[in-house]
C-alpha atoms as a PDB file:
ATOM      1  CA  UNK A   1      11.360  15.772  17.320  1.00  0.00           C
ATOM      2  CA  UNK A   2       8.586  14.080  15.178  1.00  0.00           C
ATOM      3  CA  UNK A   3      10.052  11.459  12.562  1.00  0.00           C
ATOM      4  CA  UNK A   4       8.618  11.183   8.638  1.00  0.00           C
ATOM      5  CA  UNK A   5       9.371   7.401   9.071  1.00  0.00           C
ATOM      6  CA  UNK A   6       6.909   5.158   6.983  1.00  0.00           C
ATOM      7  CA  UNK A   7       5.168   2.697   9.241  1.00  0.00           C
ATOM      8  CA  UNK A   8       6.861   0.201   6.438  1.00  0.00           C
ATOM      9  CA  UNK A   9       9.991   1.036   7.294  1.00  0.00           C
ATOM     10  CA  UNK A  10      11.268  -1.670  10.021  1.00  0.00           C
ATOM     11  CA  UNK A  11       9.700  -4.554   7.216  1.00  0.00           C
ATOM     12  CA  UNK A  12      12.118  -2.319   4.393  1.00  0.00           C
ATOM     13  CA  UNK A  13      15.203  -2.820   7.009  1.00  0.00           C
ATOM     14  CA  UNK A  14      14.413  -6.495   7.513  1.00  0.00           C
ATOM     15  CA  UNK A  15      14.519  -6.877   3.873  1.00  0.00           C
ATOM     16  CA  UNK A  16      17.611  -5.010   3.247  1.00  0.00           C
ATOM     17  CA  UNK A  17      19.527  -7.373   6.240  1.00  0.00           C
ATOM     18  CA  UNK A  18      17.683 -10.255   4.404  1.00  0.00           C
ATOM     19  CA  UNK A  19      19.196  -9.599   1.107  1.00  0.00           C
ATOM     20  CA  UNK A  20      22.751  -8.750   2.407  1.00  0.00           C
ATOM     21  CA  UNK A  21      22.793 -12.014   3.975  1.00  0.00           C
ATOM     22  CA  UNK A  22      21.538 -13.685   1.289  1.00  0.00           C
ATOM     23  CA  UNK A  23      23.863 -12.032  -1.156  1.00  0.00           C
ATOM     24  CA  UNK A  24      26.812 -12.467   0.845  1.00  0.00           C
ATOM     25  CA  UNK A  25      26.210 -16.376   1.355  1.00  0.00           C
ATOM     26  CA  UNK A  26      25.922 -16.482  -2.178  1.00  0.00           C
ATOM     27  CA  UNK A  27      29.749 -14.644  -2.322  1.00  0.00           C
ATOM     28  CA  UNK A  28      31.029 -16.849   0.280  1.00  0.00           C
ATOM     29  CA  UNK A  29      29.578 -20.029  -1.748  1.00  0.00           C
ATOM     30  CA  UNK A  30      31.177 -18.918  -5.000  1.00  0.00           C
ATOM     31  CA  UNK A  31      34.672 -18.001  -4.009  1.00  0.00           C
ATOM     32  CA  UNK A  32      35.089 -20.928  -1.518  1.00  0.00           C
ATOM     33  CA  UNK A  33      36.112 -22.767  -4.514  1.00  0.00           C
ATOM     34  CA  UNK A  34      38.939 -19.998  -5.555  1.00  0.00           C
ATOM     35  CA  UNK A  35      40.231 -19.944  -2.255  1.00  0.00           C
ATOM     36  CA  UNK A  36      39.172 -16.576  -1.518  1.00  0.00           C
ATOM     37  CA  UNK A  37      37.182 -14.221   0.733  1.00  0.00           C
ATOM     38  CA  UNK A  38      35.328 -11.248   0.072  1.00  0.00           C
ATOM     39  CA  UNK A  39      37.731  -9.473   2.421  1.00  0.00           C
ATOM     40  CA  UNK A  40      40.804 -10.682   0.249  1.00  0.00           C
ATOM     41  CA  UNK A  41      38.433  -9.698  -3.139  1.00  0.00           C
ATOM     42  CA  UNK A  42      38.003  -6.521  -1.593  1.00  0.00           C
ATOM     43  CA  UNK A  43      41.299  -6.073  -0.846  1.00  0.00           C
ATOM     44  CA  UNK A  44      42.362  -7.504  -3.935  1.00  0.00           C
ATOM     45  CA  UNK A  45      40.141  -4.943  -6.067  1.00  0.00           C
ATOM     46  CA  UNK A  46      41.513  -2.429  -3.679  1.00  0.00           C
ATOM     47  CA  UNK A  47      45.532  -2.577  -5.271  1.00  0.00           C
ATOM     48  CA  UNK A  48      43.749  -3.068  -9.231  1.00  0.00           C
ATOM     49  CA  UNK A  49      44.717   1.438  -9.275  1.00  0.00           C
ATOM     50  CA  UNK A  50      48.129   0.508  -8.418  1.00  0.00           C
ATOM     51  CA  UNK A  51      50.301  -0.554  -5.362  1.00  0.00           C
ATOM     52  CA  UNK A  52      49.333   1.308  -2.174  1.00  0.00           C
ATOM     53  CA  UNK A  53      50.626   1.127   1.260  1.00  0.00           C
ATOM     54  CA  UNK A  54      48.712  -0.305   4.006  1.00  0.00           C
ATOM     55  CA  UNK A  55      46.810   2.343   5.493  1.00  0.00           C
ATOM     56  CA  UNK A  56      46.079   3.946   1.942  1.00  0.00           C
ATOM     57  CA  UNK A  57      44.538   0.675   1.244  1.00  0.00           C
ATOM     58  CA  UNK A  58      42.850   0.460   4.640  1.00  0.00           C
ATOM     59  CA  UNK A  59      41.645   4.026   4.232  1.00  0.00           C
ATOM     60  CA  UNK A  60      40.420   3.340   0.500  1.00  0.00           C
ATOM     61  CA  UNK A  61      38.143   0.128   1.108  1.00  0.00           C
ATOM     62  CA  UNK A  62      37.034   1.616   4.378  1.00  0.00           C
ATOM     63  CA  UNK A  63      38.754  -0.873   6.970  1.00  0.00           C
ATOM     64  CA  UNK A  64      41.078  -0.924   9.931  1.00  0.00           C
ATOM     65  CA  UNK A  65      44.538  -1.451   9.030  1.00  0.00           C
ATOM     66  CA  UNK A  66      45.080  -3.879  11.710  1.00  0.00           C
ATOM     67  CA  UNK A  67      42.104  -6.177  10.379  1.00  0.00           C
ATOM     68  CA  UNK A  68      43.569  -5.655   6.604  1.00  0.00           C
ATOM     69  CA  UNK A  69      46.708  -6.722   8.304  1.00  0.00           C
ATOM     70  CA  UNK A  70      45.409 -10.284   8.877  1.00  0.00           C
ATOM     71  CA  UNK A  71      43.821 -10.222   4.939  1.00  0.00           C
ATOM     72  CA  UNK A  72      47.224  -9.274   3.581  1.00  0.00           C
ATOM     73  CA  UNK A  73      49.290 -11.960   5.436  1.00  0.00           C
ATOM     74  CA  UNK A  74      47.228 -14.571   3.948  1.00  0.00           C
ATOM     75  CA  UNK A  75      47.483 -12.591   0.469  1.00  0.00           C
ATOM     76  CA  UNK A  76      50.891 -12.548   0.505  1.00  0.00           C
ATOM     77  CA  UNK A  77      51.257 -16.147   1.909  1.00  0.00           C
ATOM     78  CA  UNK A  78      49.436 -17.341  -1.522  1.00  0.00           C
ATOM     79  CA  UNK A  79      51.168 -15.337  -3.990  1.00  0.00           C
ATOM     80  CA  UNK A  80      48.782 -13.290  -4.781  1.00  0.00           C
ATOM     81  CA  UNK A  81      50.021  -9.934  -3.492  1.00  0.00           C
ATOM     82  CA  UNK A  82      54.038  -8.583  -2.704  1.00  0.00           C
ATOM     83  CA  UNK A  83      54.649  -6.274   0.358  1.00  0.00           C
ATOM     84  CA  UNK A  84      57.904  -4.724   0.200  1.00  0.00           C
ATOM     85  CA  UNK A  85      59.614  -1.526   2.566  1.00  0.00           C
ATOM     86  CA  UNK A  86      59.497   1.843   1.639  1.00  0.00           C
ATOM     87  CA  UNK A  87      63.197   2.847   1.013  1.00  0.00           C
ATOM     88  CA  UNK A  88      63.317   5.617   3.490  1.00  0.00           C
ATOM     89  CA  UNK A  89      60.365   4.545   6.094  1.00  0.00           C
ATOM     90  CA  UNK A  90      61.212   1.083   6.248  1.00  0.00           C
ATOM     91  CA  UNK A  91      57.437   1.216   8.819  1.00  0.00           C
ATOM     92  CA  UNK A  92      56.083   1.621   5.406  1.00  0.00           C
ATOM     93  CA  UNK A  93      55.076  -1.880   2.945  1.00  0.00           C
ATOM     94  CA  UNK A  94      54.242  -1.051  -0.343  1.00  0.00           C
ATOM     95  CA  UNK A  95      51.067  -3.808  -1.173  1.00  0.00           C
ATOM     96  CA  UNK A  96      51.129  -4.338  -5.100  1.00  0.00           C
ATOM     97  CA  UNK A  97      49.328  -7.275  -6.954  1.00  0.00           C
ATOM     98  CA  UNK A  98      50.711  -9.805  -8.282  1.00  0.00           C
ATOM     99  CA  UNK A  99      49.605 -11.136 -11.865  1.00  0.00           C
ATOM    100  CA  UNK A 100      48.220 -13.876  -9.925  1.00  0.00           C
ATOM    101  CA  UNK A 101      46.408 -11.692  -7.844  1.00  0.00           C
ATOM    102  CA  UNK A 102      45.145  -9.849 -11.032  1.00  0.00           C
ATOM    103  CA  UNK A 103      43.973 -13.100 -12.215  1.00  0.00           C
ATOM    104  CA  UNK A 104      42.322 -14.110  -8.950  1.00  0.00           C
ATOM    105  CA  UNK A 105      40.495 -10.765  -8.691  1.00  0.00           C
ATOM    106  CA  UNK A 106      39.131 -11.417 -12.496  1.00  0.00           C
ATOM    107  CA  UNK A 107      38.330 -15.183 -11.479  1.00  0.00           C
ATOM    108  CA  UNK A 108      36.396 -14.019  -8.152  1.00  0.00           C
ATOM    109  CA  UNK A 109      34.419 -11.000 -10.643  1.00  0.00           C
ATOM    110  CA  UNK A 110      33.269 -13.663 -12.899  1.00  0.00           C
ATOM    111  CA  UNK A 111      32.455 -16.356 -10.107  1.00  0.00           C
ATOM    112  CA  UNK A 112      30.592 -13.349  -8.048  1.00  0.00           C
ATOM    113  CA  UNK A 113      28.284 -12.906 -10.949  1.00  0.00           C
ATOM    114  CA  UNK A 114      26.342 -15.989 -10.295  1.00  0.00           C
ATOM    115  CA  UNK A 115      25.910 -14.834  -6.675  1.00  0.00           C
ATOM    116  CA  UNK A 116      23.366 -12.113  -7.829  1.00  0.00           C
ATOM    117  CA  UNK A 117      19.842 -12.664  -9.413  1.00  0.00           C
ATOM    118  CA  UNK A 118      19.431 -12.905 -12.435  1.00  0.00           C
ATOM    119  CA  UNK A 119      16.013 -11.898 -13.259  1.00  0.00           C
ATOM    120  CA  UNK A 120      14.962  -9.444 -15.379  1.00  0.00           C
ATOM    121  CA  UNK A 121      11.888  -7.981 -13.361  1.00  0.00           C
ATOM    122  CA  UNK A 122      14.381  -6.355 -10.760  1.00  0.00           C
ATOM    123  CA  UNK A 123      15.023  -2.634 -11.867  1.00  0.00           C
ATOM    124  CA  UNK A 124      19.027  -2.629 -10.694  1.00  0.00           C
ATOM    125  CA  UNK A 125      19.387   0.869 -11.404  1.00  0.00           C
ATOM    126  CA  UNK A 126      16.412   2.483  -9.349  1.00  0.00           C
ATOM    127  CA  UNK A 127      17.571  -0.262  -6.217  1.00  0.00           C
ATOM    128  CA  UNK A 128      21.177   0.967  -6.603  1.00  0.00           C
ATOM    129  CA  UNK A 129      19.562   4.495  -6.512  1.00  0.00           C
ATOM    130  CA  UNK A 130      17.222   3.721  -3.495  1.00  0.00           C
ATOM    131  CA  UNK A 131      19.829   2.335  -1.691  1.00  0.00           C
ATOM    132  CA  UNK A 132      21.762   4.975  -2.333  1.00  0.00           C
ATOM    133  CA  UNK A 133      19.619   7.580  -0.753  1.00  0.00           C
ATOM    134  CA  UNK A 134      19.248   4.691   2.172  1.00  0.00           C
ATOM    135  CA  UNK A 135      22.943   4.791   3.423  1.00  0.00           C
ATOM    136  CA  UNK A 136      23.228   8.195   2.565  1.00  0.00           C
ATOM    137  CA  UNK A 137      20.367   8.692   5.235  1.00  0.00           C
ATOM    138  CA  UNK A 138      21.974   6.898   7.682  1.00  0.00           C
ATOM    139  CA  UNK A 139      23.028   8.901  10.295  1.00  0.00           C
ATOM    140  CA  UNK A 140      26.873   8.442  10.754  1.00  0.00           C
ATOM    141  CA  UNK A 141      28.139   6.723  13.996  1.00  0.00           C
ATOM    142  CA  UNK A 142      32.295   6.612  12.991  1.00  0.00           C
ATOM    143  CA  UNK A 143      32.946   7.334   9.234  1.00  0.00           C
ATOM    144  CA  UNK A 144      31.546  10.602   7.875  1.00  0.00           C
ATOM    145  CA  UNK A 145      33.161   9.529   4.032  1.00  0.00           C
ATOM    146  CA  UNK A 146      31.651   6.003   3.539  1.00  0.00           C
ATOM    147  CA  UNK A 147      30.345   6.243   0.172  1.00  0.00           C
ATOM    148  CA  UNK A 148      27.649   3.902  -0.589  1.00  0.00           C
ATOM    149  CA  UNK A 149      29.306   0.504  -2.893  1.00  0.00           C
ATOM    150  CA  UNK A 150      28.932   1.261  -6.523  1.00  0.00           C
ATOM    151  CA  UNK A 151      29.120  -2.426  -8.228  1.00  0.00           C
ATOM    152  CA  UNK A 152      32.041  -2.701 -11.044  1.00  0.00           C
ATOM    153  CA  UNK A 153      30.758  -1.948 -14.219  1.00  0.00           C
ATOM    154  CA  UNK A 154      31.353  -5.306 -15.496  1.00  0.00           C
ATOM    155  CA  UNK A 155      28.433  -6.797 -13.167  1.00  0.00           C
ATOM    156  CA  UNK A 156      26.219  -4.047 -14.983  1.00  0.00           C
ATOM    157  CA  UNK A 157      27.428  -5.479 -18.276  1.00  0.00           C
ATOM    158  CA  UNK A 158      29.620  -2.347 -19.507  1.00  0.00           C
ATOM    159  CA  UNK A 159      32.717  -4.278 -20.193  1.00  0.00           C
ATOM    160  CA  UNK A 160      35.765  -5.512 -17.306  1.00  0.00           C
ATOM    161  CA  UNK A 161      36.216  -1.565 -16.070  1.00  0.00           C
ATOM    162  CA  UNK A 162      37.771  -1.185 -12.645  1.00  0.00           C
ATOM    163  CA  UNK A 163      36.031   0.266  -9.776  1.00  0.00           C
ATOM    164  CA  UNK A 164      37.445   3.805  -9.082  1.00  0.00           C
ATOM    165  CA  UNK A 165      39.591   3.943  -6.245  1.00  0.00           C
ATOM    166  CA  UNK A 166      38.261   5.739  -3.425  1.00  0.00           C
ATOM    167  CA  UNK A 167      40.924   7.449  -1.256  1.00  0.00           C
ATOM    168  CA  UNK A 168      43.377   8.860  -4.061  1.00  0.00           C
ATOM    169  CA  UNK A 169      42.843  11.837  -5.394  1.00  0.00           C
ATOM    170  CA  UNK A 170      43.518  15.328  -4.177  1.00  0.00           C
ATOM    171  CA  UNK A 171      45.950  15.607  -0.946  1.00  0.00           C
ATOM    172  CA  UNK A 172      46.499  11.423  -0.658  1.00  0.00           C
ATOM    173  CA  UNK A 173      50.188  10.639  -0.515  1.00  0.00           C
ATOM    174  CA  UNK A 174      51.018   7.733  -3.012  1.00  0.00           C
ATOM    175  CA  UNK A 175      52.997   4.345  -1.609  1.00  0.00           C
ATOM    176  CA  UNK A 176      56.329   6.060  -1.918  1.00  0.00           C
ATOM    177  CA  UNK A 177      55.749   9.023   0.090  1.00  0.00           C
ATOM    178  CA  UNK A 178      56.668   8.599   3.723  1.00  0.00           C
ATOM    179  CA  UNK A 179      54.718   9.821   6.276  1.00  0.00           C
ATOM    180  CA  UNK A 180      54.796  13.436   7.491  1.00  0.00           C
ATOM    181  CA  UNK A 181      54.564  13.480  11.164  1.00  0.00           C
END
């Protein structure tokens, strides 16, 4: 099999690792001071639909349950989230936020904004479209339905919209629906 790949390409990945670091150091930096993560922001952002149960929310911000496990401990240690059983399948926690944890999520949007440059010369909406195509392109090694990160619209200055929540629509059981084994 021949490949169409531009001799540029392996400098392109280099920059694309370079700039995820960079980006997420930036994160890190900014929500130290909030006491947050970007797991427990992601997370967070994850319950702003509505309370899920733990594997919904796994399943919707594309983690393993056991590792959002961990996040949600901590969450729930600080107030910032309530677990509670499912009436009839007490294996079942419904994860809601709390109005802390609405105001931490809105705290860590506005603190996040300072991790990204701010320079006017960068055309945000062709890189967002470029990168699109990128992971897209990737060939998939375990998850077939990662869709590529779509910023919240209030980074793109449209206002404090909430990301959509991926993971709910069509045959997705909702917190209070047990399990069908």
């Amino acid at each position: 099999m021949t490949s169409n790949l531009d001799p540029d390409a392996r400098s392109s990945y280099r920059l694309i690792t370079l700039a995820a670091r960079l980006i997420q150091r930036r994160q890190d930096d900014a929500l130290a001071p909030l006491g947050l993560t970007r797991a427990a922001v992601i997370a967070l952002e994850g319950l702003m639909g509505g309370p899920l149960n733990q594997e919904q929310l796994a399943d919707a911000i594309r983690v393993q349950s056991q590792t959002l496990g961990r996040v949600l401990t901590r969450l729930e240690a600080t107030g910032l989230i309530t677990r509670m059983r499912h009436a009839s399948d007490r294996r079942q926690l419904k994860v809601e936020l709390t109005d802390a944890g609405v105001a931490a999520v809105e705290a860590a949007r506005k603190a996040e904004v300072n991790a990204y440059p701010d320079d006017p010369e960068i055309a945000w909406n062709v890189l967002r479209e470029e990168l699109t195509k990128f992971v897209r392109a990737v060939p998939p090694v375990r998850d077939t339905g990662v869709v590529p990160f779509a910023p919240p619209e209030h980074r793109a200055g449209h206002g404090h919209a909430h990301r959509p929540q991926a993971g709910r629509s069509g045959g997705a059981r909702s917190w209070d629906q047990p399990r069908q084994n």
